[in-house]
Protein backbone atom coordinates (compact mmCIF):
# COMPACT_ATOMS: atom_id res chain seq x y z
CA UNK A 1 0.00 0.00 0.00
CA UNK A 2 1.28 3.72 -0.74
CA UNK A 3 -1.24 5.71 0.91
CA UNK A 4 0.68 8.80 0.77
CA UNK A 5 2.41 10.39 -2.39
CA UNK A 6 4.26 13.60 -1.03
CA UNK A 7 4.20 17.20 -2.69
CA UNK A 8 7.16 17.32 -5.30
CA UNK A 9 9.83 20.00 -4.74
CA UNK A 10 12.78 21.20 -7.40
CA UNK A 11 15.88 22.12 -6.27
CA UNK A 12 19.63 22.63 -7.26
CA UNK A 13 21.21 19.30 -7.51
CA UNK A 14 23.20 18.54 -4.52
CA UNK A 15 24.99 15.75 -5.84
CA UNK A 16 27.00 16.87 -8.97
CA UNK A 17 28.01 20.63 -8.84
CA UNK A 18 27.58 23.33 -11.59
CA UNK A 19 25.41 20.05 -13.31
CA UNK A 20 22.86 21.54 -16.12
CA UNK A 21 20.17 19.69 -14.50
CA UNK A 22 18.14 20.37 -11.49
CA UNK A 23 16.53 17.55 -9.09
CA UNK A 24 12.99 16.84 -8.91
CA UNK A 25 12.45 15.55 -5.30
CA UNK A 26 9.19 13.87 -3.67
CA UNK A 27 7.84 10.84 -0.91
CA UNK A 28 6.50 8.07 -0.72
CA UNK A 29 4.85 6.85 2.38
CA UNK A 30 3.51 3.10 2.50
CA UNK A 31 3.64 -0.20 4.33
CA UNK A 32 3.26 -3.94 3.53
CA UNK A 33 5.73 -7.37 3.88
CA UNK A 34 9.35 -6.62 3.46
CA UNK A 35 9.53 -8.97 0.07
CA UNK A 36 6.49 -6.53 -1.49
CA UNK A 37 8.51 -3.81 -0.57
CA UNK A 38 11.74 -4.79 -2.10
CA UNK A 39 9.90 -6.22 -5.14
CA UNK A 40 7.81 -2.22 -5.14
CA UNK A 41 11.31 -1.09 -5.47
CA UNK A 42 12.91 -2.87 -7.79
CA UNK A 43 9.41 -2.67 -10.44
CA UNK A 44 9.95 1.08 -9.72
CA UNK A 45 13.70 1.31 -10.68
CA UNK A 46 13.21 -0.80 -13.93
CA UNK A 47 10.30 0.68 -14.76
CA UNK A 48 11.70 4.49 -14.76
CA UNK A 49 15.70 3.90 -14.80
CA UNK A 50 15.73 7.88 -14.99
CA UNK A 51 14.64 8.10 -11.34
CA UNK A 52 16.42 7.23 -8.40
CA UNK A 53 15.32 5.60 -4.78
CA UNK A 54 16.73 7.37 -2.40
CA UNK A 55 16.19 7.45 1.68
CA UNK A 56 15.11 4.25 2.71
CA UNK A 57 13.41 3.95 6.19
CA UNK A 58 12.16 0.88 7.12
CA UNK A 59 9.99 0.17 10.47
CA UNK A 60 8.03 -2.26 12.33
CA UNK A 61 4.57 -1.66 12.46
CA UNK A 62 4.27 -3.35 15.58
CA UNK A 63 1.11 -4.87 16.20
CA UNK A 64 1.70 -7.07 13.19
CA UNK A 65 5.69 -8.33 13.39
CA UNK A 66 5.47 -8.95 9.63
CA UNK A 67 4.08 -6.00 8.23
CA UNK A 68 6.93 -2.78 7.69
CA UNK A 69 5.71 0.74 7.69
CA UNK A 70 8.50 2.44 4.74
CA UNK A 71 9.44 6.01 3.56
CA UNK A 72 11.78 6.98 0.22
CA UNK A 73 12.57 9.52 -1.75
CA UNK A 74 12.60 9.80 -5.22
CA UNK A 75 14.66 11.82 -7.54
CA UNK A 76 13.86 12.98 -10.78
CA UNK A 77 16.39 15.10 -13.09
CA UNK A 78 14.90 18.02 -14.91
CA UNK A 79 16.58 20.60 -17.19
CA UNK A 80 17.13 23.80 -15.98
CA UNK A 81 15.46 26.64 -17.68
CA UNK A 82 18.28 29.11 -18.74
């Protein structure tokens, strides 16, 4: 489940300096079984190889031991406007 699908932001990218691009940042906010999750994450990197997971936080929801509450970030590049 991915209840929650933050509000994008752009920014300078902080990875790469004087880059022409600029980053494309937003959440998401889910749970579910920790091989769902991994298998969530690697559909989502195949599927868009231009994005990038980053930020993984995994918890335990803990009235059910097996099910994980998660949080990432993903990055998107977009070309600056110059």
């Amino acid at each position: 489940e991915v209840p929650e699908i933050g509000q994008p932001s752009v920014s300078d990218m902080d990875l790469l300096p004087h880059f022409p691009y600029r980053q494309l940042r937003f959440s998401l906010h889910g749970t579910g079984y920790y091989h769902d999750i991994g298998k969530f994450i690697a559909d989502f990197e195949n599927r868009y190889p231009h994005m990038r997971v980053v930020n993984l936080d995994i918890e335990s929801m803990g009235t059910d031991t097996e099910k994980l509450s998660f949080r990432i970030d993903i990055i998107a590049l977009v070309k600056s406007a110059s």
